[in-house]
Protein backbone atom coordinates (compact mmCIF):
# COMPACT_ATOMS: atom_id res chain seq x y z
CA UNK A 1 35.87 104.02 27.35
CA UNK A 2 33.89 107.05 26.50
CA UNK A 3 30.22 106.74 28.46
CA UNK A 4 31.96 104.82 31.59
CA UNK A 5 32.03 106.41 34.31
CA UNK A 6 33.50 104.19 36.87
CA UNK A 7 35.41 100.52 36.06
CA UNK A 8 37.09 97.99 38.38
CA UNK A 9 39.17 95.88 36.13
CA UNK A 10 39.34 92.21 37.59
CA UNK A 11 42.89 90.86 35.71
CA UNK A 12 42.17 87.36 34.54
CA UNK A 13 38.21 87.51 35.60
CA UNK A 14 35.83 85.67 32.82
CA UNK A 15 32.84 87.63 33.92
CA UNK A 16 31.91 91.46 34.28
CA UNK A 17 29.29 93.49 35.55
CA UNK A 18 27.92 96.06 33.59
CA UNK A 19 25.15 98.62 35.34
CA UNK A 20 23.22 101.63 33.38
CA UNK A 21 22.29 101.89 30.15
CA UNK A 22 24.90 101.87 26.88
CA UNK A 23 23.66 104.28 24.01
CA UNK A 24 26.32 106.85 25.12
CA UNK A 25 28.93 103.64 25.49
CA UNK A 26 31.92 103.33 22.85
CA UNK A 27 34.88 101.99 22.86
CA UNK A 28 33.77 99.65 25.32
CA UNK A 29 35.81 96.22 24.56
CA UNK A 30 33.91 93.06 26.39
CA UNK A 31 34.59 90.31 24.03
CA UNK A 32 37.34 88.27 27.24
CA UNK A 33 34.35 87.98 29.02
CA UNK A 34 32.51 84.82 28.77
CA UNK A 35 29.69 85.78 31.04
CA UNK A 36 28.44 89.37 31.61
CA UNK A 37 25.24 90.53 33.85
CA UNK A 38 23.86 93.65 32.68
CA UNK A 39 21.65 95.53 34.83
CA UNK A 40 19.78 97.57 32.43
CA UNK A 41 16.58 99.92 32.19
CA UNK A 42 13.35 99.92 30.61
CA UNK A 43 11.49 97.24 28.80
CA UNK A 44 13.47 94.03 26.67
CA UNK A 45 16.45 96.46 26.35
CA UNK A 46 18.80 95.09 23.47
CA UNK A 47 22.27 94.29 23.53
CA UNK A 48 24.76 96.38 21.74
CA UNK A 49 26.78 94.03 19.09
CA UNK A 50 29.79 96.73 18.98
CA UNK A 51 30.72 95.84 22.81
CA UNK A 52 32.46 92.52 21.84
CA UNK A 53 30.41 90.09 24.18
CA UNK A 54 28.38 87.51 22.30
CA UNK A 55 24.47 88.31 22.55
CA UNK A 56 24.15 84.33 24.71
CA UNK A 57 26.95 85.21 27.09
CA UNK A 58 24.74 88.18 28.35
CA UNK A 59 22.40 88.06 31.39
CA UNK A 60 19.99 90.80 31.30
CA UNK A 61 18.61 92.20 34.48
CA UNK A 62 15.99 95.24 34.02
CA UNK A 63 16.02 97.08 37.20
CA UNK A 64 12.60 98.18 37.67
CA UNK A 65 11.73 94.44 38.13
CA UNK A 66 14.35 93.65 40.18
CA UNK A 67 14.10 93.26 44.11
CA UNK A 68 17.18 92.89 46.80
CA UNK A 69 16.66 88.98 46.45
CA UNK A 70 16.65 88.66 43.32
CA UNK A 71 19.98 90.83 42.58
CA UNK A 72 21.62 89.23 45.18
CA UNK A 73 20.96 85.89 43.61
CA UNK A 74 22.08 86.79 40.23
CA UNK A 75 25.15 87.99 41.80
CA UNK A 76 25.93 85.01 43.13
CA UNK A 77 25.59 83.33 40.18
CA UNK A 78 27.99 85.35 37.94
CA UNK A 79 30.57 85.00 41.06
CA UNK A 80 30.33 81.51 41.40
CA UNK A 81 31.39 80.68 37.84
CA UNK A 82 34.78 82.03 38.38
CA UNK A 83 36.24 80.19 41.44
CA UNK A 84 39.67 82.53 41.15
CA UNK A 85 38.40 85.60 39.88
CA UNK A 86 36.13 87.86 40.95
CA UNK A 87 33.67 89.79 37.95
CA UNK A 88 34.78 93.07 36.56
CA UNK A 89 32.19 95.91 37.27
CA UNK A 90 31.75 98.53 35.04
CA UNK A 91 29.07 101.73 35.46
CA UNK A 92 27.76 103.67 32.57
CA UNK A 93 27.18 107.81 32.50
CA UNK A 94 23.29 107.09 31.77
CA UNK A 95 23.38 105.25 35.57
CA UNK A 96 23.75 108.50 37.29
CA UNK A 97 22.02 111.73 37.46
CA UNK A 98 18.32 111.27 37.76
CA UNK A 99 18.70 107.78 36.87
CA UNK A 100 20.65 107.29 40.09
CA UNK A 101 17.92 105.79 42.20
CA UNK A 102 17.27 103.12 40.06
CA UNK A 103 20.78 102.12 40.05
CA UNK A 104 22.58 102.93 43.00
CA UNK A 105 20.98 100.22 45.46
CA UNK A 106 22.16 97.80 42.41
CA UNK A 107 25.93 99.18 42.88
CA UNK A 108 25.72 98.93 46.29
CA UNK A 109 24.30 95.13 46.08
CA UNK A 110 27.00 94.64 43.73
CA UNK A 111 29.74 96.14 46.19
CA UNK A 112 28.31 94.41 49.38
CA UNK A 113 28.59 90.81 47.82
CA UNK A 114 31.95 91.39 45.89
CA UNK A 115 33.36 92.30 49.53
CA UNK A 116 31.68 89.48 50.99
CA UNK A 117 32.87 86.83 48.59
CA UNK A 118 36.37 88.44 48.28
CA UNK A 119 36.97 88.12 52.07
CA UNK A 120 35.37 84.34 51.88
CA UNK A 121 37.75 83.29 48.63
CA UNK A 122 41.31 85.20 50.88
CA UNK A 123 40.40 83.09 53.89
CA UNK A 124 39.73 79.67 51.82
CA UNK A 125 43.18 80.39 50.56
CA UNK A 126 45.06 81.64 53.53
CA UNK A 127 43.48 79.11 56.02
CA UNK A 128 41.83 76.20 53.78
CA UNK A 129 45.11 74.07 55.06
CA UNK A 130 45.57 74.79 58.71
CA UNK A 131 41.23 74.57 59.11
CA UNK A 132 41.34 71.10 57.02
CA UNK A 133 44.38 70.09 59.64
CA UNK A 134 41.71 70.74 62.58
CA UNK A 135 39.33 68.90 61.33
CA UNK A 136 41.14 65.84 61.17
CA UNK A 137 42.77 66.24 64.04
CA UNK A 138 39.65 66.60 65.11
CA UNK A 139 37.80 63.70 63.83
CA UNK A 140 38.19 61.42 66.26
CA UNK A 141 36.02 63.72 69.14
CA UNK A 142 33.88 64.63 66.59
CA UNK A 143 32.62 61.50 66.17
CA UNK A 144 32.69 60.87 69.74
CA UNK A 145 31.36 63.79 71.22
CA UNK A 146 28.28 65.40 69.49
CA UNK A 147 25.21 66.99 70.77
CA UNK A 148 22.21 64.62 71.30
CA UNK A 149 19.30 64.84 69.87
CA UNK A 150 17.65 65.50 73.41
CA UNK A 151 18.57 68.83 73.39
CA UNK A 152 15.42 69.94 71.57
CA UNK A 153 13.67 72.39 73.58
CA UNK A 154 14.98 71.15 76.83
CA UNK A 155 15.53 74.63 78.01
CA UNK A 156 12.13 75.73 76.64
CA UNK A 157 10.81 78.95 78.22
CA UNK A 158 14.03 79.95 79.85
CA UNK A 159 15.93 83.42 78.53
CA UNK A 160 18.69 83.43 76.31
CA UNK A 161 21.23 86.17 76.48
CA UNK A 162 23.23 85.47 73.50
CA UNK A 163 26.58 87.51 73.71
CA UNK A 164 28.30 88.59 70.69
CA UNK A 165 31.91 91.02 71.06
CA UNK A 166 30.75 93.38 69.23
CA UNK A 167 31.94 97.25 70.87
CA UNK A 168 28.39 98.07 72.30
CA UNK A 169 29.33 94.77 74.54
CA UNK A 170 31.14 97.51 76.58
CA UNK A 171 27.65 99.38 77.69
CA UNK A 172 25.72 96.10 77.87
CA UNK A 173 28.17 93.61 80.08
CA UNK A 174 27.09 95.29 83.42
CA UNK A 175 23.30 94.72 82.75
CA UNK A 176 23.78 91.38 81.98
CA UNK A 177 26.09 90.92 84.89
CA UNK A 178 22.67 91.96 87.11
CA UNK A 179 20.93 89.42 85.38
CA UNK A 180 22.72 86.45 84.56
CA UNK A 181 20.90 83.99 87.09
CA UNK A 182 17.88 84.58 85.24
CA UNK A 183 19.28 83.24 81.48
CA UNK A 184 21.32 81.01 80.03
CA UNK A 185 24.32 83.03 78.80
CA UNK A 186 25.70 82.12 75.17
CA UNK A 187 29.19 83.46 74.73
CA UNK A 188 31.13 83.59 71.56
CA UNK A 189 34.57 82.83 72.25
CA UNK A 190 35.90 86.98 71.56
CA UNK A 191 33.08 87.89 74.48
CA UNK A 192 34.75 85.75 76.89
CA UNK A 193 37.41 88.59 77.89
CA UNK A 194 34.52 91.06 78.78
CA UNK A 195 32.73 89.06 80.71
CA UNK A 196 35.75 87.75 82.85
CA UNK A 197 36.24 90.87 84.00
CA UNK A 198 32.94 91.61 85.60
CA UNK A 199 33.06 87.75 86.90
CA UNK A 200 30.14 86.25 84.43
CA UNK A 201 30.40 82.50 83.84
CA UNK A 202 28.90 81.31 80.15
CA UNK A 203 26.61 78.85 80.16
CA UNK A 204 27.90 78.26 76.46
CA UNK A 205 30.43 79.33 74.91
CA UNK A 206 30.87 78.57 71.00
CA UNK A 207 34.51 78.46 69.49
CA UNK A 208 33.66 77.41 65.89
CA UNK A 209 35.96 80.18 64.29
CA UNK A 210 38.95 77.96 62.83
CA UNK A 211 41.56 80.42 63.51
CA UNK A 212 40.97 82.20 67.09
CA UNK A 213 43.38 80.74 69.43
CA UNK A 214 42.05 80.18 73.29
CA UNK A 215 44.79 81.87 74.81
CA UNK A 216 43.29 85.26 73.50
CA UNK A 217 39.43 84.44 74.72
CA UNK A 218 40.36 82.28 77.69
CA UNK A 219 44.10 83.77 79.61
CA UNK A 220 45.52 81.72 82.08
CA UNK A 221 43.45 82.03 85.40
CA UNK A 222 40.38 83.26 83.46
CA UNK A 223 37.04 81.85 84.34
CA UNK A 224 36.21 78.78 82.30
CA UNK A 225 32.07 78.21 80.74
CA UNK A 226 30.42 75.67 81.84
CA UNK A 227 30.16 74.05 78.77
CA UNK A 228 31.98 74.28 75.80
CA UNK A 229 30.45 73.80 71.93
CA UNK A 230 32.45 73.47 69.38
CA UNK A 231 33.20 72.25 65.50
CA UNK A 232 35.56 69.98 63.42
CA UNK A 233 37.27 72.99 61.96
CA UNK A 234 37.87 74.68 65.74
CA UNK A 235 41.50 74.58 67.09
CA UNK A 236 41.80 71.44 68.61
CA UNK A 237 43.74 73.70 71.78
CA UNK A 238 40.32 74.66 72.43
CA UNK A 239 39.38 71.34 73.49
CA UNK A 240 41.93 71.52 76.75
CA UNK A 241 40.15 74.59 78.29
CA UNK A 242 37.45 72.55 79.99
CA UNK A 243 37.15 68.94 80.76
CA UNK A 244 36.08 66.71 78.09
CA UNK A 245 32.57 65.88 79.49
CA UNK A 246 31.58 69.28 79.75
CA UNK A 247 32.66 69.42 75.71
CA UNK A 248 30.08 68.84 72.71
CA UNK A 249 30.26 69.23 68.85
CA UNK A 250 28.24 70.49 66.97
CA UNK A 251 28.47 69.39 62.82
CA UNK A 252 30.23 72.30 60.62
CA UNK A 253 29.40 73.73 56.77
CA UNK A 254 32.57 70.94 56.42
CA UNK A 255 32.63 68.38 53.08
CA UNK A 256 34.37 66.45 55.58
CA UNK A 257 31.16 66.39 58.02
CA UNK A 258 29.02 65.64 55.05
CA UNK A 259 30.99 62.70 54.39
CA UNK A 260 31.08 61.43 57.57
CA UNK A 261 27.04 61.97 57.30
CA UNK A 262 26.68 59.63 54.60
CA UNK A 263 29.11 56.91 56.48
CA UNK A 264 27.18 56.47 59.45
CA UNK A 265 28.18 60.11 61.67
CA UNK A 266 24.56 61.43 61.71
CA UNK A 267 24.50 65.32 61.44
CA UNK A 268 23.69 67.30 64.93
CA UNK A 269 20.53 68.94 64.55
CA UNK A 270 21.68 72.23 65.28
CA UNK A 271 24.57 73.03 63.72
CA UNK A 272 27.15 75.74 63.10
CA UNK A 273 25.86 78.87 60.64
CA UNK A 274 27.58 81.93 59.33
CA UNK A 275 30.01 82.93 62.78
CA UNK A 276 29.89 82.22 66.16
CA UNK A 277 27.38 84.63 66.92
CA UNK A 278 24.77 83.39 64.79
CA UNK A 279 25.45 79.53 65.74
CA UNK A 280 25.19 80.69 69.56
CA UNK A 281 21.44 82.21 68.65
CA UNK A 282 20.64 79.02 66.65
CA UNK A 283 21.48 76.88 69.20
CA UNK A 284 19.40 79.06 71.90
CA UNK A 285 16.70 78.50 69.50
CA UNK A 286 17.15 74.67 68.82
CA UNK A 287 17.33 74.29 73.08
CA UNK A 288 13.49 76.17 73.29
CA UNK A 289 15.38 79.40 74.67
CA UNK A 290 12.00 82.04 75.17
CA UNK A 291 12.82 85.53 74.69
CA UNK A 292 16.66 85.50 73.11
CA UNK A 293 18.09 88.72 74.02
CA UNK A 294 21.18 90.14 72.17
CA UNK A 295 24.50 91.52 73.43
CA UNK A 296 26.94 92.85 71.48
CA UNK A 297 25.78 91.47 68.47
CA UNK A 298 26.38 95.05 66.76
CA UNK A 299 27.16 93.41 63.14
CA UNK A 300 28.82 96.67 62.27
CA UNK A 301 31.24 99.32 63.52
CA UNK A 302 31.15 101.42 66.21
CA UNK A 303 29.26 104.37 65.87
CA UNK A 304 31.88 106.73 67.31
CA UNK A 305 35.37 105.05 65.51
CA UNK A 306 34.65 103.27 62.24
CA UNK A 307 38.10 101.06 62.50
CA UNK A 308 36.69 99.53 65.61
CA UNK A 309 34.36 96.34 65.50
CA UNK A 310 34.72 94.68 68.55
CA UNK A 311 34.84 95.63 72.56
CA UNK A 312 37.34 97.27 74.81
CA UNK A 313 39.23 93.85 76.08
CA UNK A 314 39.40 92.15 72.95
CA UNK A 315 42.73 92.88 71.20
CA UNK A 316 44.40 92.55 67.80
CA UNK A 317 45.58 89.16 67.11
CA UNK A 318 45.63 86.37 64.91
CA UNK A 319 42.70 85.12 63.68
CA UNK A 320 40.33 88.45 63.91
CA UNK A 321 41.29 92.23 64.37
CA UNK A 322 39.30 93.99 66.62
CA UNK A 323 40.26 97.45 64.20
CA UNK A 324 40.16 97.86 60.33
CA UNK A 325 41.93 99.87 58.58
CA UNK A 326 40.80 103.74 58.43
CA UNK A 327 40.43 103.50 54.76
CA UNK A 328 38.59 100.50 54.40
CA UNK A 329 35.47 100.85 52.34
CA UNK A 330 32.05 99.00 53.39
CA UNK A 331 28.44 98.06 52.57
CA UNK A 332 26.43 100.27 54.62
CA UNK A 333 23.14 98.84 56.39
CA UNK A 334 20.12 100.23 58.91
CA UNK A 335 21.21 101.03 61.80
CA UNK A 336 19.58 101.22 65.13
CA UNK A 337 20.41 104.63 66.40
CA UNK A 338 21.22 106.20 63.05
CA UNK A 339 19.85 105.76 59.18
CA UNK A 340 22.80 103.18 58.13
CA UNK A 341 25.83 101.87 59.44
CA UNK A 342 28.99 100.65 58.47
CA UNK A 343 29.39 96.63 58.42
CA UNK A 344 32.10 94.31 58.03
CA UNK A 345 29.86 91.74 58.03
CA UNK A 346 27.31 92.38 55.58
CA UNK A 347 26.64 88.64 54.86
CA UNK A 348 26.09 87.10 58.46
CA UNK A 349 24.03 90.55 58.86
CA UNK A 350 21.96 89.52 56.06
CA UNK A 351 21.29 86.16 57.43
CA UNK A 352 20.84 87.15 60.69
CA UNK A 353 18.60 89.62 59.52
CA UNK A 354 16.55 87.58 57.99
CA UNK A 355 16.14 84.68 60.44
CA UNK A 356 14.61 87.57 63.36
CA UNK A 357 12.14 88.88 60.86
CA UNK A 358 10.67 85.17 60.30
CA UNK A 359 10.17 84.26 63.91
CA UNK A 360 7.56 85.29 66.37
CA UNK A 361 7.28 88.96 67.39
CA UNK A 362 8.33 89.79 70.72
CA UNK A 363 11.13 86.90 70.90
CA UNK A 364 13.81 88.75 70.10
CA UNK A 365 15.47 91.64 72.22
CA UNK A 366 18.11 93.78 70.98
CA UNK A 367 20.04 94.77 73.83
CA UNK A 368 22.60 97.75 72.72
CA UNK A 369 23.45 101.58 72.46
CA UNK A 370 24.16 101.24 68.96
CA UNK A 371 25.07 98.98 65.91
CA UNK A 372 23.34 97.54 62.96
CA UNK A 373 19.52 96.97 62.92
CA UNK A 374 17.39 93.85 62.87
CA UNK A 375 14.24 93.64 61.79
CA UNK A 376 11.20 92.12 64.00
CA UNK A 377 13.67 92.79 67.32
CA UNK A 378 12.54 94.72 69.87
CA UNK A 379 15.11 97.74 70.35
CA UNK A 380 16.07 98.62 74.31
CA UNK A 381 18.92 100.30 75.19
CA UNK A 382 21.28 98.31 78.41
CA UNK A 383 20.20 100.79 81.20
CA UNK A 384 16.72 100.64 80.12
CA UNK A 385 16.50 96.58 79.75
CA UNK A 386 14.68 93.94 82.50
CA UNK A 387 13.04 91.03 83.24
CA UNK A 388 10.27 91.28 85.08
CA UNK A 389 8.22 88.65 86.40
CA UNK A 390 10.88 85.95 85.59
CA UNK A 391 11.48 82.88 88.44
CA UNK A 392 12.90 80.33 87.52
CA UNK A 393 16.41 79.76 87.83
CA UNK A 394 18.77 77.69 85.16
CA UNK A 395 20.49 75.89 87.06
CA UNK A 396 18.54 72.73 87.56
CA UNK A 397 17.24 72.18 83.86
CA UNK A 398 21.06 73.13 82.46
CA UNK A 399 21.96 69.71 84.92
CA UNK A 400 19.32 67.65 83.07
CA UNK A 401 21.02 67.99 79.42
CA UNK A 402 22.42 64.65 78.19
CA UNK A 403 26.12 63.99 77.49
CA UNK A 404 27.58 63.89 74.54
CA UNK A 405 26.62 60.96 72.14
CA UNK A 406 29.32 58.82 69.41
CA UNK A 407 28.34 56.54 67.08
CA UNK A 408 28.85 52.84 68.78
CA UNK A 409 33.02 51.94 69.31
CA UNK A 410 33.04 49.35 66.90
CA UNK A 411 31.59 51.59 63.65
CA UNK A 412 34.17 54.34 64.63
CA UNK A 413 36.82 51.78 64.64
CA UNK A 414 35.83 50.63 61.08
CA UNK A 415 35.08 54.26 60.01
CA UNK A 416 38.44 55.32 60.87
CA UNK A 417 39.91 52.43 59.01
CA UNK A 418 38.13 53.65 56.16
CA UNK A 419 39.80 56.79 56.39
CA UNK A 420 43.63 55.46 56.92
CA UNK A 421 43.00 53.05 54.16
CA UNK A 422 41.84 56.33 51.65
CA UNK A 423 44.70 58.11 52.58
CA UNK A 424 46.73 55.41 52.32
CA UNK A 425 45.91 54.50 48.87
CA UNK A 426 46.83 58.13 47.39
CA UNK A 427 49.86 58.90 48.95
CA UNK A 428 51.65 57.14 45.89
CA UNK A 429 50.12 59.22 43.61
CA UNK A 430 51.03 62.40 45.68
CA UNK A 431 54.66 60.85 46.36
CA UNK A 432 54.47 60.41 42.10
CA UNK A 433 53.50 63.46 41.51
CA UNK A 434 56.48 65.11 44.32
CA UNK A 435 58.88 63.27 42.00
CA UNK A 436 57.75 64.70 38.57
CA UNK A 437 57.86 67.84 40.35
CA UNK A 438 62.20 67.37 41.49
CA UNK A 439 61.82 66.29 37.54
CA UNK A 440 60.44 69.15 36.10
CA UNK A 441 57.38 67.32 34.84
CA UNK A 442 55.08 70.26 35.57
CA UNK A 443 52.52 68.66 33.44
CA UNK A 444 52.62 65.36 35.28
CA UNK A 445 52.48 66.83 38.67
CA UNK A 446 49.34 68.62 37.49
CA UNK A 447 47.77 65.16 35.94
CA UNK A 448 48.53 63.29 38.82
CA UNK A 449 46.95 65.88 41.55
CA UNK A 450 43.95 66.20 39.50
CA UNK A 451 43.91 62.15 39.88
CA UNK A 452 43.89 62.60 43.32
CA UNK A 453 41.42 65.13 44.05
CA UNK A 454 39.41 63.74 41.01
CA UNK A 455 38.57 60.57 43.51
CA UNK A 456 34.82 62.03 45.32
CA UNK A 457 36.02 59.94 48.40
CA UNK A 458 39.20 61.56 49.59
CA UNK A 459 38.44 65.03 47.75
CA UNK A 460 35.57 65.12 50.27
CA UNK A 461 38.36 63.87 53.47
CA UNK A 462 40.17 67.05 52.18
CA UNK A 463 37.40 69.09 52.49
CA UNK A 464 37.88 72.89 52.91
CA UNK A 465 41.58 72.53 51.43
CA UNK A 466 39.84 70.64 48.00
CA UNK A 467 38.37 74.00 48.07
CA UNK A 468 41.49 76.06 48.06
CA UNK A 469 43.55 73.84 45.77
CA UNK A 470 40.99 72.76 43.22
CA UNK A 471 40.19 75.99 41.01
CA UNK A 472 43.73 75.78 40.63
CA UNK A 473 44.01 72.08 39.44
CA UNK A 474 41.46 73.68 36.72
CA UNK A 475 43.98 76.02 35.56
CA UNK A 476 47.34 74.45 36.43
CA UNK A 477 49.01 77.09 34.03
CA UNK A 478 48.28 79.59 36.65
CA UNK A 479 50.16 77.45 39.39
CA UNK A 480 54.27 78.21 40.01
CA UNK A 481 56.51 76.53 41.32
CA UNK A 482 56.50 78.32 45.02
CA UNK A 483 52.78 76.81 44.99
CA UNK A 484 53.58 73.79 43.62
CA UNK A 485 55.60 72.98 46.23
CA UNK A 486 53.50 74.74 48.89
CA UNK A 487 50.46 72.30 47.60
CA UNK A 488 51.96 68.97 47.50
CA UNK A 489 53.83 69.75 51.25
CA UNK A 490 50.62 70.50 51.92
CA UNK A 491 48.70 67.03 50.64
CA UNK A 492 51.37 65.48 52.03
CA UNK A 493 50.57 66.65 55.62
CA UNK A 494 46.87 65.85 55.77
CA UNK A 495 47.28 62.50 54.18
CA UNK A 496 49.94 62.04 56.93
CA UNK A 497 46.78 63.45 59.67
CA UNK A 498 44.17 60.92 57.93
CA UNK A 499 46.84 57.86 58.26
CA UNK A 500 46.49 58.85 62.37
CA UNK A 501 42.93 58.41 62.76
CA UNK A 502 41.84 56.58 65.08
């Protein structure tokens, strides 16, 4: 590929990125690709017929009109019209050199969303099951125990400090142990550990993150919140840490909550976003929380050890690492001590990002010695940070918030027959297609799952797993017979959950 200077091959991938100009480009072969985004220079530039690609499979980008928005948006496009695949990326010679400022912050968009989206599409595929079993075992208390509308603003005026376990947690956990009588304390469920050990009860704490067990946040004998929020997809173990009453849902990104929406489950009005650490500052804005001061919310590495993303007593384990591997490479963003930083999470920094620079000045506080940068946050460092002039206590207006509402006894009953009567009518279809399977029929096993999951209804009861096992059910040529029989166990299981609702 004379002119290329750089390629990432994608096997199987129907799209391709392309980035520079192509007069020095031969040899160049394009025509697998049925969608290709060129970001190209100058004015109308013109598509080169030798490269294979049809001239109306080719999105053209010129890159001095483009802003961060905008490229980020195309992106998303290309990657969303391969649901297994993510697009090839190839860079041209004439993209370097003293063209390279034009370019580069493309590659780097480019970069920052394929990492994004390849970490999303592993975890839909490695956890779309056991996160679809929580939220039907969950569905019952969901429906049962939700936040009430009432929480709008009751806690107007009051300080947030919204903890995140993030490494710069370590420098910030003593000020806020000073502190914490004056603001209602948000924890994420990995920021539990570190404030345990300097005796700090959350107000809050979120566990939304489908795969973080409680016995890693919460040991035995460690102090419990007060109250704990939490989703459909969230380990149902979670809900034994604290007594039911003291428990509330809040409604999930989940096709399964959506359905529920349009049967009668009204969504909470504050609901879970990107990770626990942006849900916690939503809901501190949703309950009037005035200023909402960060902790830990670093969003990137540490400054001093780039394998290390989260503080001192959070550990390895299943369901996040607080290390990455030395050679991993990532998107680089501001930082607030240095020019750019390191992030793992480039998307939830992104929206993050974004949702401080739209709101008031002055409301939010960045309290940390390092980490990623926010815009429209005012920057202190932990030693430096205070409250002056601040009175009132918590306590009494946390004891005014309402309980947790459900939907009147009798609608859950019939909703829940609903669902055991859906589940129940396409388990013969999955036990059919289990038997064409011990057959051989490997065309009739992928006919009759597409039946299934073809049915609006119960593809939205499977929610997040439709999402794993349907861009396969579009290409059942691609399936084996390991997955075969690892999807249809799998069907099996949650129509066997949905049959149990109650």
């Amino acid at each position: 590929m004379r002119g290329v200077v750089y390629s990432q091959i994608s096997p199987g991938s129907q799209t391709c990125v392309v980035v520079g100009p192509l007069e020095e480009v031969a040899d160049l072969d394009l025509s697998g690709y049925g969608s290709v985004l060129w970001f190209a220079p100058g004015v109308a530039p013109r598509w080169p017929a030798d490269l294979g690609a049809e001239a109306e499979n080719v999105i053209v980008q010129t890159v001095e009109r483009l802003d961060e928005d905008q490229t980020l948006r195309v992106l998303e496009d290309l990657i969303l019209r391969d649901a297994l695949h993510l697009p090839s990326i190839f860079l041209t010679e004439g993209g370097q050199g003293g063209s390279a400022p034009l370019f580069l912050p493309v590659l780097d968009a480019v970069f920052a969303q394929f990492e994004s989206h390849r970490g999303a599409r592993q975890f839909r595929q490695v956890q779309g099951f056991p996160m679809q079993c929580n939220v039907l075992t969950n569905l019952p208390a969901y429906v049962r125990r939700r936040m009430p509308d009432s929480w709008a603003g009751a806690l107007d005026g009051i300080p947030a400090f919204i903890c995140g376990a993030g490494p710069s947690l370590d420098a910030s956990v003593a000020k806020l142990a000073e502190i914490a009588r004056h603001g209602v304390i948000f924890a994420t469920d990995s920021a539990l550990p570190a404030l345990d050990k300097l005796g700090i009860q959350a107000d809050f704490a979120l566990a939304v993150d489908p795969r973080k067990t409680p016995a890693r946040c919460l040991p035995s004998g460690a102090r419990r919140p007060d109250r704990l929020i939490v989703a459909t997809a969230t380990l149902p173990a979670w809900r034994q840490t604290v007594a039911e009453e003291r428990t509330c849902f809040l409604t999930g990104r989940q096709l399964t909550d959506d359905w529920l929406a349009e049967n009668g489950v009204r969504k909470t009005a504050a609901g879970v976003t990107e990770n626990c650490g942006t849900t916690a500052f939503e809901l501190a804005l949703h309950l009037g929380c005035r200023p909402l001061c960060l902790f830990g919310m670093d969003h990137a590495v540490d400054s001093q050890d780039a394998t290390r993303t989260h503080h001192q007593h959070f550990a390895d384990g299943p369901g996040e690492q607080a290390h990455l591997p030395p050679d991993r490479d990532l998107p680089k963003v501001p930082g607030n001590y240095q020019d750019e930083i390191a992030t793992p999470l480039f998307r939830d920094w992104r929206v993050l990002d974004a949702r401080c620079a739209g709101l008031p000045a002055g409301m939010v506080v960045n309290v940390i010695d390092r980490g990623a940068r926010f815009r429209n946050t005012t920057l202190v460092r932990p030693a430096d940070f205070s409250l002056d002039g601040r009175s009132e206590t918590k306590t009494a207006r946390l004891a005014q918030l309402a309980p947790a509402v459900s939907i009147p006894e009798p609608n859950a009953r019939r909703l829940f027959a609903t669902i055991r009567r859906m589940a129940g009518a396409v388990e013969p279809t999955i036990a059919g297609a289990r038997e064409a399977f011990r057959l051989g029929q490997r065309g009739r096993v992928a006919a009759l799952m597409v039946q299934a999951f073809s049915q609006k209804p119960f593809s939205q009861l499977m929610g997040n797993y439709c999402l794993k096992i349907v861009p396969y059910l579009r290409n059942p040529d691609k399936i084996g017979d390991i997955q075969w029989r690892e999807f249809l166990a799998e069907t099996g299981a949650l129509i066997g959950l949905a049959k149990n609702a109650r």
